[in-house]
PDB file of N, CA and C in Angstrom:
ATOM      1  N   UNK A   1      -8.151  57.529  52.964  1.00  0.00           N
ATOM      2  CA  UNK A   1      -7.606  57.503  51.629  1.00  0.00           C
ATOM      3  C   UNK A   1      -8.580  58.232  50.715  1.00  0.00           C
ATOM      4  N   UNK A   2      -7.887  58.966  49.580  1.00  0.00           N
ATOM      5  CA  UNK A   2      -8.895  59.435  48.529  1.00  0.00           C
ATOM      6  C   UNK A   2      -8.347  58.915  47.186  1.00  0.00           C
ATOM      7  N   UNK A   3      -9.278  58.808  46.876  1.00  0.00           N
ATOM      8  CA  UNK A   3      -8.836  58.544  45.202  1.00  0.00           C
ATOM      9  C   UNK A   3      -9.147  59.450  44.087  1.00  0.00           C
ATOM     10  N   UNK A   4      -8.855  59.970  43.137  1.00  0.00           N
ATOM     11  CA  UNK A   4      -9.151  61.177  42.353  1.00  0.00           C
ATOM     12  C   UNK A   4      -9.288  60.484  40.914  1.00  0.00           C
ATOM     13  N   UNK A   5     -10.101  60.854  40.645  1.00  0.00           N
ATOM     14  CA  UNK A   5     -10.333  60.387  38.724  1.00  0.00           C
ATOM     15  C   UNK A   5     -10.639  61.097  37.611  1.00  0.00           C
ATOM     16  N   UNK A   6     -10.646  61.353  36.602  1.00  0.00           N
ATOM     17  CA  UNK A   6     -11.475  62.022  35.494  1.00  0.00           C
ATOM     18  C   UNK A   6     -10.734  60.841  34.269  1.00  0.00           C
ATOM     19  N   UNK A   7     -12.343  61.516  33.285  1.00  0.00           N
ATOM     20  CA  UNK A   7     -12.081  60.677  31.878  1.00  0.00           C
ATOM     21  C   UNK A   7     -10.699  61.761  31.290  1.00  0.00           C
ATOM     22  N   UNK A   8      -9.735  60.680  30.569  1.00  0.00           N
ATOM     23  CA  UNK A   8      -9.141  61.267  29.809  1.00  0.00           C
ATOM     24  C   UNK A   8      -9.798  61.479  27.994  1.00  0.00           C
ATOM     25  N   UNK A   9      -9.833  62.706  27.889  1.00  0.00           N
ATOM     26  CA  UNK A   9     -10.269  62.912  26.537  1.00  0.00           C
ATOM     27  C   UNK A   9      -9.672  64.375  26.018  1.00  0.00           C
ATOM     28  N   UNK A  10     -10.373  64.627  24.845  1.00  0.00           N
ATOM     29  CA  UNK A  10      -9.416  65.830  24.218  1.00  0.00           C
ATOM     30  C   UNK A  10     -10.137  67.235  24.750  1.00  0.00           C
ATOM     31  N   UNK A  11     -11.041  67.287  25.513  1.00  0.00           N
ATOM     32  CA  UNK A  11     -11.722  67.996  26.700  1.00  0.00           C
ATOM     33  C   UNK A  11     -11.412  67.773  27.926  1.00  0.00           C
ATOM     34  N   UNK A  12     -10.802  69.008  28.488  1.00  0.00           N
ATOM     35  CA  UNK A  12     -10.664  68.906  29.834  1.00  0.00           C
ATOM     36  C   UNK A  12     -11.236  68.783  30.678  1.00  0.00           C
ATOM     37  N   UNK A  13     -11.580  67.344  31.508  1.00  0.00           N
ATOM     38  CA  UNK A  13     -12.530  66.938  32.357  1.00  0.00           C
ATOM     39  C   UNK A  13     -12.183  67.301  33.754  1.00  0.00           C
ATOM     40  N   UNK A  14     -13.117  68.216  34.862  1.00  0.00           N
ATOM     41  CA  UNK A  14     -13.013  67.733  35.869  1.00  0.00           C
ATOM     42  C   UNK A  14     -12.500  66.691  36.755  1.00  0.00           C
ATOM     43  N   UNK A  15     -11.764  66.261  37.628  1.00  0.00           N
ATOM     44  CA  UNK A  15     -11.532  65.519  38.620  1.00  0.00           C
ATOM     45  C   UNK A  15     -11.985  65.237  39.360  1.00  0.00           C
ATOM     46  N   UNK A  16     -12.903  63.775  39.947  1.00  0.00           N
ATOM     47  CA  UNK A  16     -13.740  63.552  40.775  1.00  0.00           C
ATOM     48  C   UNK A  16     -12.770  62.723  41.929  1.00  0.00           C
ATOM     49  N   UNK A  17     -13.418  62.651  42.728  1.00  0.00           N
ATOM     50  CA  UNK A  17     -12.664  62.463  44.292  1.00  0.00           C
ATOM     51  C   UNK A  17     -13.767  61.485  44.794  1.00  0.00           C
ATOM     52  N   UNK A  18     -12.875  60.379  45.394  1.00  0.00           N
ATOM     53  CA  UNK A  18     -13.713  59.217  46.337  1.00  0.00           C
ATOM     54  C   UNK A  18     -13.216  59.003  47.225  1.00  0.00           C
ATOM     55  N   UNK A  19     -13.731  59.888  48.540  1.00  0.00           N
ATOM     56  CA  UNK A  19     -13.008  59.481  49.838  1.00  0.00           C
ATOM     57  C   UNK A  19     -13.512  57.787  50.433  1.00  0.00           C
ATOM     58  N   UNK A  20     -12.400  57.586  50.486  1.00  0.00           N
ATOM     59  CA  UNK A  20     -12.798  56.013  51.649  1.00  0.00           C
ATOM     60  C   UNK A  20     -11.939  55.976  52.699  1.00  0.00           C
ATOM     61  N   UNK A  21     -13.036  55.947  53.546  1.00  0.00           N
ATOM     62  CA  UNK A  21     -12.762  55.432  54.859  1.00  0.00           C
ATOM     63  C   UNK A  21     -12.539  54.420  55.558  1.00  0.00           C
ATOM     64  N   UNK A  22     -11.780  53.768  56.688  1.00  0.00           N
ATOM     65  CA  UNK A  22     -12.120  52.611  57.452  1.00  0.00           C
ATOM     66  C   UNK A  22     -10.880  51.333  56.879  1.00  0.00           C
ATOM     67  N   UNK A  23     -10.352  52.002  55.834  1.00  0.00           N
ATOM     68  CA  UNK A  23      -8.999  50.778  55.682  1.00  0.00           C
ATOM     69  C   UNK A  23      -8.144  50.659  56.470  1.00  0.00           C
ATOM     70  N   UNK A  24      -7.742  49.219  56.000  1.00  0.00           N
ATOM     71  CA  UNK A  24      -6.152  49.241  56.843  1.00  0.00           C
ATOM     72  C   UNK A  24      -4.994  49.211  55.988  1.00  0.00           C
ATOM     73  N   UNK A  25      -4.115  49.174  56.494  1.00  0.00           N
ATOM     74  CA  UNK A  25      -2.984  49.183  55.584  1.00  0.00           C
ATOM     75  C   UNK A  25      -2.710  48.431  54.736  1.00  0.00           C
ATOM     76  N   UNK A  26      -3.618  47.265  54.699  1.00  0.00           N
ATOM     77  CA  UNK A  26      -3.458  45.755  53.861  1.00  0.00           C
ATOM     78  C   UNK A  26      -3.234  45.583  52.469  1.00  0.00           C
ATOM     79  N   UNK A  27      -4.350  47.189  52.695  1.00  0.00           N
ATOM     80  CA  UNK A  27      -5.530  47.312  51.554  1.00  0.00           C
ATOM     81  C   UNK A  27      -4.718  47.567  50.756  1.00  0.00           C
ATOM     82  N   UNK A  28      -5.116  46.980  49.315  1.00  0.00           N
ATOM     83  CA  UNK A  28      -3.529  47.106  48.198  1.00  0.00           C
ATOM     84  C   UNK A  28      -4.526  47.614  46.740  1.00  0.00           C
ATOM     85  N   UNK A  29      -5.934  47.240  46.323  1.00  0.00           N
ATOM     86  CA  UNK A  29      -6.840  47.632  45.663  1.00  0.00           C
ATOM     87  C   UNK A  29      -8.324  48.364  45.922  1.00  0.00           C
ATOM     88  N   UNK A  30      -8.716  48.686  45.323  1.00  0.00           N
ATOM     89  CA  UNK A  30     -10.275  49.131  45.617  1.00  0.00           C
ATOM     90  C   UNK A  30     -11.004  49.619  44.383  1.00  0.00           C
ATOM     91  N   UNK A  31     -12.120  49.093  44.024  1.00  0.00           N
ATOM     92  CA  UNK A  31     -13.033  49.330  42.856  1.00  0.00           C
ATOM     93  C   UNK A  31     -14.173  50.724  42.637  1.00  0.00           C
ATOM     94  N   UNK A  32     -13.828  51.231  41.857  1.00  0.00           N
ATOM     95  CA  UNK A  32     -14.340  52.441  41.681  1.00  0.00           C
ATOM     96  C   UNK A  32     -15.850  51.838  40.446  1.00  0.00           C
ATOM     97  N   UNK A  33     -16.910  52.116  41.274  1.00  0.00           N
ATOM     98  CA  UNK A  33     -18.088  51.947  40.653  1.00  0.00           C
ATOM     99  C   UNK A  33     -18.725  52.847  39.746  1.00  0.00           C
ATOM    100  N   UNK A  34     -19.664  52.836  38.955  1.00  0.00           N
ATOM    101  CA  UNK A  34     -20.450  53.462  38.469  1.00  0.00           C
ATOM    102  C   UNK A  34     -19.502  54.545  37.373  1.00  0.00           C
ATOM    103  N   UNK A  35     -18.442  53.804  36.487  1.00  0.00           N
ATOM    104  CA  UNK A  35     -17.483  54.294  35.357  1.00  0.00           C
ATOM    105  C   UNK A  35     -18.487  53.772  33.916  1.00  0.00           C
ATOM    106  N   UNK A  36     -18.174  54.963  33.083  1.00  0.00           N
ATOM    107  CA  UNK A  36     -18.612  54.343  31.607  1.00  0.00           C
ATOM    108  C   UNK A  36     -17.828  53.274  30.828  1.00  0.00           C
ATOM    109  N   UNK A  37     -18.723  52.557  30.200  1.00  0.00           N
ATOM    110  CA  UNK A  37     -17.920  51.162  29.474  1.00  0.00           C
ATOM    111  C   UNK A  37     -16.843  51.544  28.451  1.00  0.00           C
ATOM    112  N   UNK A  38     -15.996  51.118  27.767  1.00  0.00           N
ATOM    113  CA  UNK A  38     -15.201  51.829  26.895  1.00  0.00           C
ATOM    114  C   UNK A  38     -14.441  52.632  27.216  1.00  0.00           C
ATOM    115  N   UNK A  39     -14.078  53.787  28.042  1.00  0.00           N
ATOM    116  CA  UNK A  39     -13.694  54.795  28.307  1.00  0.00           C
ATOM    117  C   UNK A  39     -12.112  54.751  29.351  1.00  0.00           C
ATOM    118  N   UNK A  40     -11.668  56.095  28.859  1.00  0.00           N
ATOM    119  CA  UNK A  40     -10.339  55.950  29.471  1.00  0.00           C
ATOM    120  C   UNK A  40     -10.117  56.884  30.664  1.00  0.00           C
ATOM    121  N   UNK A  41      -9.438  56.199  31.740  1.00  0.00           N
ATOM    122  CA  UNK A  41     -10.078  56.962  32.941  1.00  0.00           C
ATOM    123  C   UNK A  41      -8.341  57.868  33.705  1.00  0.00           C
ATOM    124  N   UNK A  42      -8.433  58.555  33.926  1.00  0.00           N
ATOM    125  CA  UNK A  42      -6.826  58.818  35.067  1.00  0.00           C
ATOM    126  C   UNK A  42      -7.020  58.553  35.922  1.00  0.00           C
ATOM    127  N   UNK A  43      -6.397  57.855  36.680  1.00  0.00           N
ATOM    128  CA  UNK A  43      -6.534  57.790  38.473  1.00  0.00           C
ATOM    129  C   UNK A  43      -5.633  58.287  39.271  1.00  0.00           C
ATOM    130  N   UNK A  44      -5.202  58.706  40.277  1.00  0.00           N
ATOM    131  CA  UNK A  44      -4.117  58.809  41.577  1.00  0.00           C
ATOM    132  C   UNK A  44      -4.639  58.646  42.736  1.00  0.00           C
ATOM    133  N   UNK A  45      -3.847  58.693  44.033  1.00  0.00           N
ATOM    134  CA  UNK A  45      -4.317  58.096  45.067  1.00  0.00           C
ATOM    135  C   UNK A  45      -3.691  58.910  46.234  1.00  0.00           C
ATOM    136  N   UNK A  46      -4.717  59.304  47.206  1.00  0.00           N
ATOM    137  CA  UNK A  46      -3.520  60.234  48.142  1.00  0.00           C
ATOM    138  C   UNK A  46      -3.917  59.364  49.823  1.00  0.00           C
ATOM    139  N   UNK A  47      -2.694  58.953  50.110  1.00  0.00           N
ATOM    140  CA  UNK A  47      -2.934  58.065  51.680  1.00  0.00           C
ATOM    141  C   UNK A  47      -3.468  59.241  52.773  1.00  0.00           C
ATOM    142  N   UNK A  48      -4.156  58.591  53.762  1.00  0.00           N
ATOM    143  CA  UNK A  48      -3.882  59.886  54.753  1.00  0.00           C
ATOM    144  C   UNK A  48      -3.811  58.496  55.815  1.00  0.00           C
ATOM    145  N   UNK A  49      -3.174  59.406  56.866  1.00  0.00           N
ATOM    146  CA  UNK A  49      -3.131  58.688  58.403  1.00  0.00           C
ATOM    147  C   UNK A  49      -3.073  59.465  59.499  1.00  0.00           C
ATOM    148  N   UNK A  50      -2.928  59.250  60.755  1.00  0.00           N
ATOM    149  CA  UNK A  50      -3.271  59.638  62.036  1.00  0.00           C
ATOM    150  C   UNK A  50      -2.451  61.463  62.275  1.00  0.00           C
ATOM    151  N   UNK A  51      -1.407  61.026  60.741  1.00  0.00           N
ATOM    152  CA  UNK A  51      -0.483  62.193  61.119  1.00  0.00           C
ATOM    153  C   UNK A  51      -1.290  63.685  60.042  1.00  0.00           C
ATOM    154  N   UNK A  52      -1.710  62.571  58.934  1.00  0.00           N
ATOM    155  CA  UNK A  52      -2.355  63.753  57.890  1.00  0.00           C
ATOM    156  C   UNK A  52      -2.545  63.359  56.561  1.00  0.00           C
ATOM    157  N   UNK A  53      -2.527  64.215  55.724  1.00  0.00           N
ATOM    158  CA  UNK A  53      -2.391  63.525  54.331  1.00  0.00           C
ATOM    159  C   UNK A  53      -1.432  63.557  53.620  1.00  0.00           C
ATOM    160  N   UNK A  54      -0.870  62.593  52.729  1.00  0.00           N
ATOM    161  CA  UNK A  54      -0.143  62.378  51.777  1.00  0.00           C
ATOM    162  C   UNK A  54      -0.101  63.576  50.593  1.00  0.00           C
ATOM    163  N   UNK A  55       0.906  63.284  49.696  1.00  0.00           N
ATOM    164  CA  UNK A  55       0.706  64.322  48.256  1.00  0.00           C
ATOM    165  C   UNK A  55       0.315  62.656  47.601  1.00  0.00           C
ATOM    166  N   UNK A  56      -0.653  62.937  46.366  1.00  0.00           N
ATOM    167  CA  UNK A  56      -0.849  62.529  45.601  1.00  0.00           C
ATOM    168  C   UNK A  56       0.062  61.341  44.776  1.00  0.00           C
ATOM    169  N   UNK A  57      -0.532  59.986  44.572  1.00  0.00           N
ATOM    170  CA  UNK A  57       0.440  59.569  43.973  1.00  0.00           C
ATOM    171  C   UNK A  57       0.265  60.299  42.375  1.00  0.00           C
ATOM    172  N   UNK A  58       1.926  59.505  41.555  1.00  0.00           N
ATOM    173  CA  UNK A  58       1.754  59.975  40.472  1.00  0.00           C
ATOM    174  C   UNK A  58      -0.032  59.506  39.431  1.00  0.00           C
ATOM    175  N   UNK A  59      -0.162  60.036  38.383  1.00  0.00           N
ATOM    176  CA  UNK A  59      -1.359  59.299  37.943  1.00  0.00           C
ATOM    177  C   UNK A  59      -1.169  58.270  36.871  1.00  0.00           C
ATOM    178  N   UNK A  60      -1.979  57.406  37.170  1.00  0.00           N
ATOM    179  CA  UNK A  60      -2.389  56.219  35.555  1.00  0.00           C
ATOM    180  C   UNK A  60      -3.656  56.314  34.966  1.00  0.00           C
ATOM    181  N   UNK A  61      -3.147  55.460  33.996  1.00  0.00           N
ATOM    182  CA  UNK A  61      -4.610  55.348  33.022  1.00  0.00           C
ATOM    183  C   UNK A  61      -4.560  54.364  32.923  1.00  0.00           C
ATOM    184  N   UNK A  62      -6.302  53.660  32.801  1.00  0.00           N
ATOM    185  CA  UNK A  62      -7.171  52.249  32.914  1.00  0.00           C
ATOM    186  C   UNK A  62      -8.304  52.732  31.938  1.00  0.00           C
ATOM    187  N   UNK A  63      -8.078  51.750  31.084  1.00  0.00           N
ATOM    188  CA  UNK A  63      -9.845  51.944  29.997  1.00  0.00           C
ATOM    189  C   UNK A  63     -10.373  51.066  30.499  1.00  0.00           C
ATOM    190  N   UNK A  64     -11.323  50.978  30.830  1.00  0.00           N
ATOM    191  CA  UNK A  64     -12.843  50.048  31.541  1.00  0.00           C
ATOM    192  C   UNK A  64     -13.283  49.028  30.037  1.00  0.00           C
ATOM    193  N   UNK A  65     -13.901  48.289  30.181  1.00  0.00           N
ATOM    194  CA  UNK A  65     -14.194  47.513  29.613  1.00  0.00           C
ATOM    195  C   UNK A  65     -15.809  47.142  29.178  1.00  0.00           C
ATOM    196  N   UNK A  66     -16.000  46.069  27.733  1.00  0.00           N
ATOM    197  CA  UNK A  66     -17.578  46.526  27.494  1.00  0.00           C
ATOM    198  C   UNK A  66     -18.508  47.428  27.509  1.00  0.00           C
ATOM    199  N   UNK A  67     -20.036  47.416  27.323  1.00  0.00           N
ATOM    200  CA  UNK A  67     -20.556  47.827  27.114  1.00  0.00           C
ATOM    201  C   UNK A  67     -21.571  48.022  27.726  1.00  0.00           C
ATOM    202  N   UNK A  68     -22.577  48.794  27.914  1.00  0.00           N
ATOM    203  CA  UNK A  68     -23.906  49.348  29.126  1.00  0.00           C
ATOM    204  C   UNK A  68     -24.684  47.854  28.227  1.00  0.00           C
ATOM    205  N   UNK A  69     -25.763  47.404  28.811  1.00  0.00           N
ATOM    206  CA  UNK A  69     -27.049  46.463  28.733  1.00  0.00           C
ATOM    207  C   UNK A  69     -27.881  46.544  28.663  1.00  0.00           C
TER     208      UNK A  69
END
């Protein structure tokens, strides 16, 4: 599975990519670490399996919460 992200803002951000490995099909969530507090993020998600990879799901947006310490 990969997951793809960038901040949404009024600058066009790059898209970062988090391959994970080793799931099973169960798997229904997964936490993307090391995001800024406040901030509004896009996500999509592309499956792969034994046959290949998926297209992309569509994307959402999640603002993260609080503040750095």
């Amino acid at each position: 599975m990969a997951v793809r992200y960038r901040v949404v803002s009024s600058t066009k951000t790059e898209w970062r990519t988090l391959h994970v490995g080793g799931l099973s099909a169960e798997v229904t969530s997964l936490t993307v670490h090391q995001l800024r507090p406040e901030t509004l993020y896009e996500f999509a998600v592309l499956a792969r399996n034994r046959l290949g990879d998926g297209l992309f799901s569509e994307s959402t947006t999640a603002r993260t919460k609080g503040k750095f310490q």
